[in-house]
N, C-alpha and C. Protein backbone atom coordinates (compact mmCIF):
# COMPACT_ATOMS: atom_id res chain seq x y z
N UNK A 1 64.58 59.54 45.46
CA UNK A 1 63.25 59.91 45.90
C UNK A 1 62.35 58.70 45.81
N UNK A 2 61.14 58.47 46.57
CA UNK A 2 60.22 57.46 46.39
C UNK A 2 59.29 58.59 46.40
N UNK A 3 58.09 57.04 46.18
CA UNK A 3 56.76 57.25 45.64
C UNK A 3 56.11 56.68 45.19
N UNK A 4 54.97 56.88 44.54
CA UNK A 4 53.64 55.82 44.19
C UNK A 4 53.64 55.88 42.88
N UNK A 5 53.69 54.41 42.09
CA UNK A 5 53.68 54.56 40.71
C UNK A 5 52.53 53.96 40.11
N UNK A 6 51.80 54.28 39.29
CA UNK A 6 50.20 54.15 38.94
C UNK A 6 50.69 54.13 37.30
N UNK A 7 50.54 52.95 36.49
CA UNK A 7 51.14 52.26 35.24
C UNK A 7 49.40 52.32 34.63
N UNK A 8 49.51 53.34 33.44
CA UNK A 8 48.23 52.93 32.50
C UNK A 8 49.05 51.38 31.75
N UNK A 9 48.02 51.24 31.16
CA UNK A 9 47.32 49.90 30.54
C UNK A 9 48.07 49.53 29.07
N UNK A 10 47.67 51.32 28.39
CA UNK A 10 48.31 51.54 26.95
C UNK A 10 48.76 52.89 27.29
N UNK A 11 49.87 53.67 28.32
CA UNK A 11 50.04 54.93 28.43
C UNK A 11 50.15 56.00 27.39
N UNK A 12 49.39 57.21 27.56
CA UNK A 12 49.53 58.03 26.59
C UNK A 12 50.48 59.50 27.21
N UNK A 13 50.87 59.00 28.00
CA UNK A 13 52.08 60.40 28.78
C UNK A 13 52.12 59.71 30.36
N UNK A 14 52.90 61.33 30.67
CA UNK A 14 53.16 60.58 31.84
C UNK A 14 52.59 61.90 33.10
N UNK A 15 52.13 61.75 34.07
CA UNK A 15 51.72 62.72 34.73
C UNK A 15 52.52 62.43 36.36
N UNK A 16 53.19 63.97 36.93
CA UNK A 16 53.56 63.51 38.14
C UNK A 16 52.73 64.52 39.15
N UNK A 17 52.81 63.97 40.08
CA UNK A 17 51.74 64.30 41.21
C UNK A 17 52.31 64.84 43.05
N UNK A 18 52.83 65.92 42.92
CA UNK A 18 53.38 66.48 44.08
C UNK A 18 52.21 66.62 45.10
N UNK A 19 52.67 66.33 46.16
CA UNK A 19 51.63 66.47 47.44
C UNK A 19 52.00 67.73 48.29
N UNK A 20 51.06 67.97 49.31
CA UNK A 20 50.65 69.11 49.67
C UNK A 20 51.61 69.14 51.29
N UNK A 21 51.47 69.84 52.08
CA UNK A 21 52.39 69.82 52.90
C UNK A 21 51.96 68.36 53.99
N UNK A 22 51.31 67.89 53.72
CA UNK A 22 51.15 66.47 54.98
C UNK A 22 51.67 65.30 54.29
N UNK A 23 51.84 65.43 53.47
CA UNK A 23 53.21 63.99 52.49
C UNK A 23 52.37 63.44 51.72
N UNK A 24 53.11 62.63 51.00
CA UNK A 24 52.25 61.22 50.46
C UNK A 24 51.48 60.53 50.99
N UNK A 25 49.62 60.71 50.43
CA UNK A 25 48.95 60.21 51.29
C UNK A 25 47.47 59.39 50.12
N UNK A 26 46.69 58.84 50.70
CA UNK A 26 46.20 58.11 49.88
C UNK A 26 45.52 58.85 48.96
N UNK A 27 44.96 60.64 49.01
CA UNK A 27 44.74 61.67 48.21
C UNK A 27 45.26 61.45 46.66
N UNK A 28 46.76 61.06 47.04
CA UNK A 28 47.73 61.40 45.94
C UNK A 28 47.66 59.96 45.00
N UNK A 29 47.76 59.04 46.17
CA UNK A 29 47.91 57.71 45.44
C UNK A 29 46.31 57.43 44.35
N UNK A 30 44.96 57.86 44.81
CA UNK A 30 44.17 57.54 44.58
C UNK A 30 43.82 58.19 43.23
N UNK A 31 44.51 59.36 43.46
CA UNK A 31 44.70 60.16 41.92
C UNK A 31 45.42 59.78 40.91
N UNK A 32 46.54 59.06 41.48
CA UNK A 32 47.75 58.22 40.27
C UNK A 32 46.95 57.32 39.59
N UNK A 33 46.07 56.48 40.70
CA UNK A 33 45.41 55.17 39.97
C UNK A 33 44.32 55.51 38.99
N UNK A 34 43.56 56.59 39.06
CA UNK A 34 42.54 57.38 38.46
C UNK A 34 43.06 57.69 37.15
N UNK A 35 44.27 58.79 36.96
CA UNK A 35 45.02 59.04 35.77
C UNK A 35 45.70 57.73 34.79
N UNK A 36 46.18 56.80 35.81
CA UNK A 36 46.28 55.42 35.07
C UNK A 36 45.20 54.99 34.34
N UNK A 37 43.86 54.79 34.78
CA UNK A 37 42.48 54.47 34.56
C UNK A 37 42.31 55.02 33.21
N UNK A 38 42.65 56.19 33.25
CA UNK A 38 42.41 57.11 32.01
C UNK A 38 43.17 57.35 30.91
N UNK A 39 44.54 56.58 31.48
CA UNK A 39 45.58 56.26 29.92
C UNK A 39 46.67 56.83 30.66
N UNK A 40 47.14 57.26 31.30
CA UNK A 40 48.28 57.83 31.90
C UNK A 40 49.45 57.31 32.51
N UNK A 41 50.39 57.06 32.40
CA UNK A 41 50.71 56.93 33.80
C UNK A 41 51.08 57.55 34.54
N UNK A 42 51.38 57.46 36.02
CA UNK A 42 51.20 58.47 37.25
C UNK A 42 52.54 58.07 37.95
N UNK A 43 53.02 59.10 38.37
CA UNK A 43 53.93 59.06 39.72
C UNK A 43 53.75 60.18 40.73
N UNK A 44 53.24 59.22 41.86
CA UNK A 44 52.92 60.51 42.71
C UNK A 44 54.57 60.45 43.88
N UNK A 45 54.76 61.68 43.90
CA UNK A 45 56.14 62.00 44.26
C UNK A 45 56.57 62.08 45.60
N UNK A 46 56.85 61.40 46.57
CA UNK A 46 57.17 61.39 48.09
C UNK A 46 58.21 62.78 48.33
N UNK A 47 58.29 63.59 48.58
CA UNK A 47 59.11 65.00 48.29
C UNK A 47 59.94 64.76 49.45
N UNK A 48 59.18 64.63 50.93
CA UNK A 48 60.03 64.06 52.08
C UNK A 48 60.81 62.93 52.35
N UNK A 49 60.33 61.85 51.43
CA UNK A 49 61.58 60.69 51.51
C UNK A 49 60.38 59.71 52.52
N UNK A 50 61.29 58.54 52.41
CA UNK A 50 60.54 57.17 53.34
C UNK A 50 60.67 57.27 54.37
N UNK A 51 59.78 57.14 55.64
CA UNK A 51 60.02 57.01 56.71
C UNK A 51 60.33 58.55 57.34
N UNK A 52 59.98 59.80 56.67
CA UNK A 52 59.16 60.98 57.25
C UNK A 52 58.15 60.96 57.94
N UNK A 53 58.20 61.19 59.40
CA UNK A 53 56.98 61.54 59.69
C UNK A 53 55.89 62.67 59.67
N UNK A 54 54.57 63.18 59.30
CA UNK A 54 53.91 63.60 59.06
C UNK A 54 52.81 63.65 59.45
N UNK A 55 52.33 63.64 60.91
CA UNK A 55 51.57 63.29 61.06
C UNK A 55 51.04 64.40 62.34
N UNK A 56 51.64 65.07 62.73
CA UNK A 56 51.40 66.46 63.34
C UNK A 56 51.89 67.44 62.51
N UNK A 57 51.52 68.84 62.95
CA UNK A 57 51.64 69.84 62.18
C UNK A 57 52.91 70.24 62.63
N UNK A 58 53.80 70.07 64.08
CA UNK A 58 55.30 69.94 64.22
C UNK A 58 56.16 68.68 62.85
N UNK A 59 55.58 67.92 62.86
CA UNK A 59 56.40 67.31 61.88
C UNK A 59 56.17 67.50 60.53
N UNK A 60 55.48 68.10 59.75
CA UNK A 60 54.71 68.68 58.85
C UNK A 60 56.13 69.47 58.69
N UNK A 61 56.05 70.78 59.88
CA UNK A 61 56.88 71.79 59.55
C UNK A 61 58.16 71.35 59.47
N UNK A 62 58.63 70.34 60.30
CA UNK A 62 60.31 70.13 60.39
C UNK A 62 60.39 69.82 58.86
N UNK A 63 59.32 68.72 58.39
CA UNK A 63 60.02 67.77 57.10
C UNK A 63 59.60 69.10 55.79
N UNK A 64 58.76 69.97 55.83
CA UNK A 64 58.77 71.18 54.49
C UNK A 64 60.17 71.82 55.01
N UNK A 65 60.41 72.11 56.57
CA UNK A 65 61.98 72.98 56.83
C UNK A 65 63.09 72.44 56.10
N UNK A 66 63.00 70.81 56.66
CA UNK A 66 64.08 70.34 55.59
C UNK A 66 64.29 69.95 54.13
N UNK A 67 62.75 70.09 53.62
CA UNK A 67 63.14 70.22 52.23
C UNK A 67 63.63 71.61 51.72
N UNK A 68 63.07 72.33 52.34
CA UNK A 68 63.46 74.23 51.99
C UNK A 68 65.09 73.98 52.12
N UNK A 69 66.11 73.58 53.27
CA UNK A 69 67.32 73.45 53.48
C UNK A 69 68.30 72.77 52.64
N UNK A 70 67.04 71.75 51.77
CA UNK A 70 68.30 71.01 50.78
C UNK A 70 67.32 71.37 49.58
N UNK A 71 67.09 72.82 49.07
CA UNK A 71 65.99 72.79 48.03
C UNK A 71 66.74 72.39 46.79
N UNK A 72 68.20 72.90 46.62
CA UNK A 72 68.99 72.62 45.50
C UNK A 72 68.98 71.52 45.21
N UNK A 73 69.03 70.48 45.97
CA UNK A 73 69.61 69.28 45.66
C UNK A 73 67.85 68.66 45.23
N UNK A 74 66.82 68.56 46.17
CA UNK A 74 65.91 68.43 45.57
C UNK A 74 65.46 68.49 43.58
N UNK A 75 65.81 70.44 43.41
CA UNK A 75 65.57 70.50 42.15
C UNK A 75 66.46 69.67 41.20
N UNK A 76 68.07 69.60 41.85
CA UNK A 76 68.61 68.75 40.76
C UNK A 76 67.99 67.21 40.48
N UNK A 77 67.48 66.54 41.79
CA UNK A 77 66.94 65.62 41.10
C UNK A 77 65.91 65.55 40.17
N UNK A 78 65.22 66.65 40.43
CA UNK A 78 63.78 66.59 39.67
C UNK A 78 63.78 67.19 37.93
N UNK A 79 65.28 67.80 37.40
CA UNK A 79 65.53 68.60 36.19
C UNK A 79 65.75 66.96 35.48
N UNK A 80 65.36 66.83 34.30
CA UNK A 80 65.11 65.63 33.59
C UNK A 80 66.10 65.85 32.52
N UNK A 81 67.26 65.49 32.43
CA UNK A 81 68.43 65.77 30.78
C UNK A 81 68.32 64.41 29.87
N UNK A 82 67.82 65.17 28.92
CA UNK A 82 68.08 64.02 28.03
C UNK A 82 69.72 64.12 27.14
């Protein structure tokens, strides 16, 4: 998966930042850098992958269709084992 990574200074946790159905957009990024600002660090989460387009509400729907189609594999990346 990619995404936007926003590094506090002296981090005191870590916060991740899922976007809304139009992708990773400067909304998300501008919020990572904000939570960094504030001690955090941030990863805001590209859910569709690089080079998704997003930019009509047809491609909107294809790239949420195809995350719904591979949702499993999605969650396995996102379950954290220590």
């Amino acid at each position: 998966m990619s995404g936007y990574w926003a590094a506090a200074e002296d981090p005191q946790g870590l916060v991740l930042i899922m976007h809304h159905w139009d992708g990773l957009t400067d909304y998300e990024r501008d919020h990572a850098d904000m939570l960094a600002d504030m001690g955090y660090d941030a990863f805001a989460l590209d859910m569709f992958g690089v080079d998704t387009p997003t930019e009509t509400v047809d491609h909107r729907r294809a790239a949420t269709g195809a995350l719904r189609r591979r949702n499993s594999e999605f969650l396995r990346r996102l379950i954290v084992r220590s």
